[in-house]
PDB file of N, CA and C in Angstrom:
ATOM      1  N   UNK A   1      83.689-178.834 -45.739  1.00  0.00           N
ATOM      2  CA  UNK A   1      84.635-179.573 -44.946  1.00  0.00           C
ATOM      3  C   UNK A   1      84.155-179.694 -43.496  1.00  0.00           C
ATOM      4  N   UNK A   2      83.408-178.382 -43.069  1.00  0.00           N
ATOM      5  CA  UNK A   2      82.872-178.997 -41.709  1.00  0.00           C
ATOM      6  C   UNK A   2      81.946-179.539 -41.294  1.00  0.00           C
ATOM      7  N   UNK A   3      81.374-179.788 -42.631  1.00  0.00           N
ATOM      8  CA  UNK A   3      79.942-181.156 -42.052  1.00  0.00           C
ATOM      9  C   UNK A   3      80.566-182.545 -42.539  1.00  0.00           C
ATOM     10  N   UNK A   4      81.456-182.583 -43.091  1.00  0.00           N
ATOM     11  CA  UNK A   4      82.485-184.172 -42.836  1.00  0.00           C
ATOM     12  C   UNK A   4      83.275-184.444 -41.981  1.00  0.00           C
ATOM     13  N   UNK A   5      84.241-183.153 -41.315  1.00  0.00           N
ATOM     14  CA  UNK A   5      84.903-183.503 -40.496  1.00  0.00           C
ATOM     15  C   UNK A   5      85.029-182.511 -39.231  1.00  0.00           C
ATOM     16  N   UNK A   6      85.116-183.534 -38.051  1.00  0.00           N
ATOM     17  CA  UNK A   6      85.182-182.583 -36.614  1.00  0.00           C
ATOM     18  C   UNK A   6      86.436-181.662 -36.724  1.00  0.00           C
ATOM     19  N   UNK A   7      85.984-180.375 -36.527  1.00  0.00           N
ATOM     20  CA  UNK A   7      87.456-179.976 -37.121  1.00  0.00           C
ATOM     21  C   UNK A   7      87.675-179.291 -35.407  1.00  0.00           C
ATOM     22  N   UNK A   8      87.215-179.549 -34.587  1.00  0.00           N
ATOM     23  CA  UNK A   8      87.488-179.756 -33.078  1.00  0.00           C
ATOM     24  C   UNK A   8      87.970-178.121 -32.857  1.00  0.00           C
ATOM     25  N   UNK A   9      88.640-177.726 -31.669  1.00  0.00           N
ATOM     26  CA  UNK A   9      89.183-176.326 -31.100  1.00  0.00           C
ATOM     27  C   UNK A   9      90.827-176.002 -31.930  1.00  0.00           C
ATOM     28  N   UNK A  10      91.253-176.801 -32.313  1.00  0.00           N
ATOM     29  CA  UNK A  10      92.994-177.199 -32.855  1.00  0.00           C
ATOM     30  C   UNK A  10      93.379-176.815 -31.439  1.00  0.00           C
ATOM     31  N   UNK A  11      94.655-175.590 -31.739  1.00  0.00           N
ATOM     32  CA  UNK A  11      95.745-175.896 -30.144  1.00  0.00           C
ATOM     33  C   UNK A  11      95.200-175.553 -29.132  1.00  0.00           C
ATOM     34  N   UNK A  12      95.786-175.978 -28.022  1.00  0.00           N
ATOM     35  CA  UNK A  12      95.510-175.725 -26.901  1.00  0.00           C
ATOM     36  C   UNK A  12      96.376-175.335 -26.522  1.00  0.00           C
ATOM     37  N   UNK A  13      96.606-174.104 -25.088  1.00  0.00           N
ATOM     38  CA  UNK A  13      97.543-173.801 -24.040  1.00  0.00           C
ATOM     39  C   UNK A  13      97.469-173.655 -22.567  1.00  0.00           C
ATOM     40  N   UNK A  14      97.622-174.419 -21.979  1.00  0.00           N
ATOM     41  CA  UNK A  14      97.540-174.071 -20.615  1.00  0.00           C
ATOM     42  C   UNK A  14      98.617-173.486 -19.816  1.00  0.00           C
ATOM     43  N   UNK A  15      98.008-171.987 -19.131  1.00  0.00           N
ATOM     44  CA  UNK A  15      98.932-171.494 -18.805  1.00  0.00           C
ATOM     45  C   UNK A  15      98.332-170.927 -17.216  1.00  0.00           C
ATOM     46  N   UNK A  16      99.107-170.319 -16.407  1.00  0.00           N
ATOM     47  CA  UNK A  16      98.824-169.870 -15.407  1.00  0.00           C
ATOM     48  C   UNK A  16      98.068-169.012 -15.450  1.00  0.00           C
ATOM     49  N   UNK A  17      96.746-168.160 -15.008  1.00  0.00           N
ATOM     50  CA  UNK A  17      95.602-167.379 -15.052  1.00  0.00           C
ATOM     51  C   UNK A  17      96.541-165.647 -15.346  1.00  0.00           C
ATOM     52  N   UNK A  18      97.492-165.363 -14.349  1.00  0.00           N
ATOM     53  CA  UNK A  18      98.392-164.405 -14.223  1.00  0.00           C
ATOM     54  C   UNK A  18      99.200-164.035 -15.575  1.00  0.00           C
ATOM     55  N   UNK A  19      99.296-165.169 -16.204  1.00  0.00           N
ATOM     56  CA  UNK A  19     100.225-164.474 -17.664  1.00  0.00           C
ATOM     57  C   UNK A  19      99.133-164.990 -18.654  1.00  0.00           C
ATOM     58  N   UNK A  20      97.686-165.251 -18.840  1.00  0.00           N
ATOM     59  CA  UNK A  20      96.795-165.697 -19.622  1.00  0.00           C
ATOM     60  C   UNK A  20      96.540-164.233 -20.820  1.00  0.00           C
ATOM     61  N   UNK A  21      96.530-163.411 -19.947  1.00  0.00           N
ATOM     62  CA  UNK A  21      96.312-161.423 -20.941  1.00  0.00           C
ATOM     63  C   UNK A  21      97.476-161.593 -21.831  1.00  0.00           C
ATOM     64  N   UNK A  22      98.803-161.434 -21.353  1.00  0.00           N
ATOM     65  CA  UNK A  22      99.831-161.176 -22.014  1.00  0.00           C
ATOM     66  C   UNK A  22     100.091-162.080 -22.970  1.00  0.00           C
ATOM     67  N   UNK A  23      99.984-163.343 -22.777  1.00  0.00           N
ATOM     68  CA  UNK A  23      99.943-164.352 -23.937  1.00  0.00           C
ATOM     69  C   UNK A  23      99.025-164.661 -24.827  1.00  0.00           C
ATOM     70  N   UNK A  24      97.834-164.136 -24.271  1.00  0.00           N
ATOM     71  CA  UNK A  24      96.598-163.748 -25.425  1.00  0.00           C
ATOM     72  C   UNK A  24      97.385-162.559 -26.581  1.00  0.00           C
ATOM     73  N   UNK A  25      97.405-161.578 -25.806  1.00  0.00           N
ATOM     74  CA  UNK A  25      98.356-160.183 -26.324  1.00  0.00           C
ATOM     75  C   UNK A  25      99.149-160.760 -26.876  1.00  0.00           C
ATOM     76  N   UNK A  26     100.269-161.456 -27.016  1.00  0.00           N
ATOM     77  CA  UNK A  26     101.180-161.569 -28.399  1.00  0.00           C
ATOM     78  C   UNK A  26     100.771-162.099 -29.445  1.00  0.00           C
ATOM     79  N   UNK A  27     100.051-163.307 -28.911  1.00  0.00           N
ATOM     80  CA  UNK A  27      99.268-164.692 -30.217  1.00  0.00           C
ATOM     81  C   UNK A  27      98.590-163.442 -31.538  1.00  0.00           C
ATOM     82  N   UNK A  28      97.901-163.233 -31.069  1.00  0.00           N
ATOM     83  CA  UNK A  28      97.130-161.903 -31.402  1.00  0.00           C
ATOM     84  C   UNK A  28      97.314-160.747 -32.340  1.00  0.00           C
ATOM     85  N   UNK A  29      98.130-160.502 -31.527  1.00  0.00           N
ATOM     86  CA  UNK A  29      99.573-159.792 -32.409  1.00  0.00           C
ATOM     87  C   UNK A  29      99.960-160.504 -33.742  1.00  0.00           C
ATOM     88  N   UNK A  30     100.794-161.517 -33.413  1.00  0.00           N
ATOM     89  CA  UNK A  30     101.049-162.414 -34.240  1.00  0.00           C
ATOM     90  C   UNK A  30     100.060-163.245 -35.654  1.00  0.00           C
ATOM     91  N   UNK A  31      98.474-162.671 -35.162  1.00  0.00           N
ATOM     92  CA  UNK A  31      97.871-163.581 -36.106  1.00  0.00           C
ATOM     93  C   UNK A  31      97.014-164.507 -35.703  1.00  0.00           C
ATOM     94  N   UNK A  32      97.006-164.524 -34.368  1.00  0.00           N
ATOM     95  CA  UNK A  32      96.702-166.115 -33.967  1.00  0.00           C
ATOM     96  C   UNK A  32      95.003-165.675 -33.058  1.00  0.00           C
ATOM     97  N   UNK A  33      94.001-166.010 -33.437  1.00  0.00           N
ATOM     98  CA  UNK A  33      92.789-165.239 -32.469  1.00  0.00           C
ATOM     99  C   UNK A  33      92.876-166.614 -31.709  1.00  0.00           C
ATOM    100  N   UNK A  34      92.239-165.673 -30.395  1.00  0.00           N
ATOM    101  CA  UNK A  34      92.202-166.585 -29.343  1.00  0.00           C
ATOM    102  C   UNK A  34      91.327-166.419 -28.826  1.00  0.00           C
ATOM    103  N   UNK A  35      90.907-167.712 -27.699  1.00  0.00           N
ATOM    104  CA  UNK A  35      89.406-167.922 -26.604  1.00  0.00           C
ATOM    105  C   UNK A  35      90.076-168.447 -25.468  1.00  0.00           C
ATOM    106  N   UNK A  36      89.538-168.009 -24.604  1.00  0.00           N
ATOM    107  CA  UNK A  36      89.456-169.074 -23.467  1.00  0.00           C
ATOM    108  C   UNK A  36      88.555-169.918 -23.292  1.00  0.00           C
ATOM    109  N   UNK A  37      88.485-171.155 -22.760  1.00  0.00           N
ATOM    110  CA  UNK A  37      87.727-171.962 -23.058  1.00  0.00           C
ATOM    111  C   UNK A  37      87.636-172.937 -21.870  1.00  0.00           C
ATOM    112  N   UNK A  38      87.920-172.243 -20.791  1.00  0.00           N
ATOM    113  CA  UNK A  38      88.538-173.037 -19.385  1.00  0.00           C
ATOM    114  C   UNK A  38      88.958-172.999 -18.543  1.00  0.00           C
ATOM    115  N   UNK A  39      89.003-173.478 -17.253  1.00  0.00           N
ATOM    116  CA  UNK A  39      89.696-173.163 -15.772  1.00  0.00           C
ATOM    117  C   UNK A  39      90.134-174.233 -15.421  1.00  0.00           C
ATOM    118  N   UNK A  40      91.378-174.430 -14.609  1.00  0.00           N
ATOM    119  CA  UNK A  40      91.590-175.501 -13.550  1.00  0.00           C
ATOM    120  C   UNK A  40      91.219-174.745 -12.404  1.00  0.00           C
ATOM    121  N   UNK A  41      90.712-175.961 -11.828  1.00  0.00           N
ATOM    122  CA  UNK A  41      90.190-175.641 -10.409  1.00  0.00           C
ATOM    123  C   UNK A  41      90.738-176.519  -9.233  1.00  0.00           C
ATOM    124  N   UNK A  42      90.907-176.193  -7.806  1.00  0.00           N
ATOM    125  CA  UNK A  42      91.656-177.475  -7.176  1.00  0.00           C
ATOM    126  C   UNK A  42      90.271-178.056  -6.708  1.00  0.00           C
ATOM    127  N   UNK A  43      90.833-179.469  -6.577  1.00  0.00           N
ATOM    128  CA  UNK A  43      89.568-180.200  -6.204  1.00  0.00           C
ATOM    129  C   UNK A  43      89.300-180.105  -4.923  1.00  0.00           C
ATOM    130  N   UNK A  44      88.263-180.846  -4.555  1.00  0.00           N
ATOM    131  CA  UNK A  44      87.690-179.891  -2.870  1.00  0.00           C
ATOM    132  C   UNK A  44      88.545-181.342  -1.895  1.00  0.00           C
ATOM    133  N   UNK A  45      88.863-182.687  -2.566  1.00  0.00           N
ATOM    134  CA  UNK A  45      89.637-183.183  -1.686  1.00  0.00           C
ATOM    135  C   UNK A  45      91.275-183.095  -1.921  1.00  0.00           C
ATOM    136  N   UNK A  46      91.723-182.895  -0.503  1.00  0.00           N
ATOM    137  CA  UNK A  46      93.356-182.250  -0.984  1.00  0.00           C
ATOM    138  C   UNK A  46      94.080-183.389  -1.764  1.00  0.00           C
ATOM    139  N   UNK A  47      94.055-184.344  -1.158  1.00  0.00           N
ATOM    140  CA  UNK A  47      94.378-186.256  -2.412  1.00  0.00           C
ATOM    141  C   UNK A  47      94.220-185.923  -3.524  1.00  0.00           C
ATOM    142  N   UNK A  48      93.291-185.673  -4.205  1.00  0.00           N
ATOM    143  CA  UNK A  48      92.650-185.460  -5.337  1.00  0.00           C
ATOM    144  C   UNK A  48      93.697-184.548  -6.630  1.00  0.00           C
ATOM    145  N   UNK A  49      93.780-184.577  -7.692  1.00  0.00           N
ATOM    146  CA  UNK A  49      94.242-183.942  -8.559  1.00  0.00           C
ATOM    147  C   UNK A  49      93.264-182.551  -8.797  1.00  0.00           C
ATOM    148  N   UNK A  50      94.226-181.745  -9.249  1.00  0.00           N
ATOM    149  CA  UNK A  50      92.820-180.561  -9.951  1.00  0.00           C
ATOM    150  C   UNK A  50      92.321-180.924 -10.971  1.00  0.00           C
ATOM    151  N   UNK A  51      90.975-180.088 -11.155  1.00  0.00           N
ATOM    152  CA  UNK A  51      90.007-180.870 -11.921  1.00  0.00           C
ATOM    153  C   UNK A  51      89.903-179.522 -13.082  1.00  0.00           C
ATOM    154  N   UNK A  52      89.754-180.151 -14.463  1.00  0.00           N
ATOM    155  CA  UNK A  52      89.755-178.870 -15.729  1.00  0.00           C
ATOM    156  C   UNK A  52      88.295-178.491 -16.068  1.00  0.00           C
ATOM    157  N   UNK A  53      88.177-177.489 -16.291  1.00  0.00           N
ATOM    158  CA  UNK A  53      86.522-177.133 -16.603  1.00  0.00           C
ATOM    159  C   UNK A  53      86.240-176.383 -17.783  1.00  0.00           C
ATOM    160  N   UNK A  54      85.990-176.807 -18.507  1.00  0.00           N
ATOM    161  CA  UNK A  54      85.637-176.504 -19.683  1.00  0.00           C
ATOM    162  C   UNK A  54      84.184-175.821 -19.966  1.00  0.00           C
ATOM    163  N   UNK A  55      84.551-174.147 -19.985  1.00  0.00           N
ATOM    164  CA  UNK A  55      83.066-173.471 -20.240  1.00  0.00           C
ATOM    165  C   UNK A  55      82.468-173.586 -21.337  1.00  0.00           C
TER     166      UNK A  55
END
């Protein structure tokens, strides 16, 4: 099945860096393995939106 289909990351969550442990910690708990896979960062002009970074 995965050399026919992109079977991609499935969910995503974005959450604040500060509760990122603890909500790893329940998923976890629950069954659910998890990665991080990312940062928002603010952009260097203040206009600008923050920008997502995907490690």
């Amino acid at each position: 099945m995965y050399d026919t289909f992109n079977m991609g990351i499935g969910l995503t969550l974005v959450c604040p860096e500060f509760n990122a442990n603890a909500i790893r910690a329940t998923l976890e708990q629950t069954g659910f393995p998890t990665s991080a896979i990312g940062t928002i960062e603010a952009a260097g002009n203040p206009d600008a939106e923050a920008a997502v970074v995907l490690e």
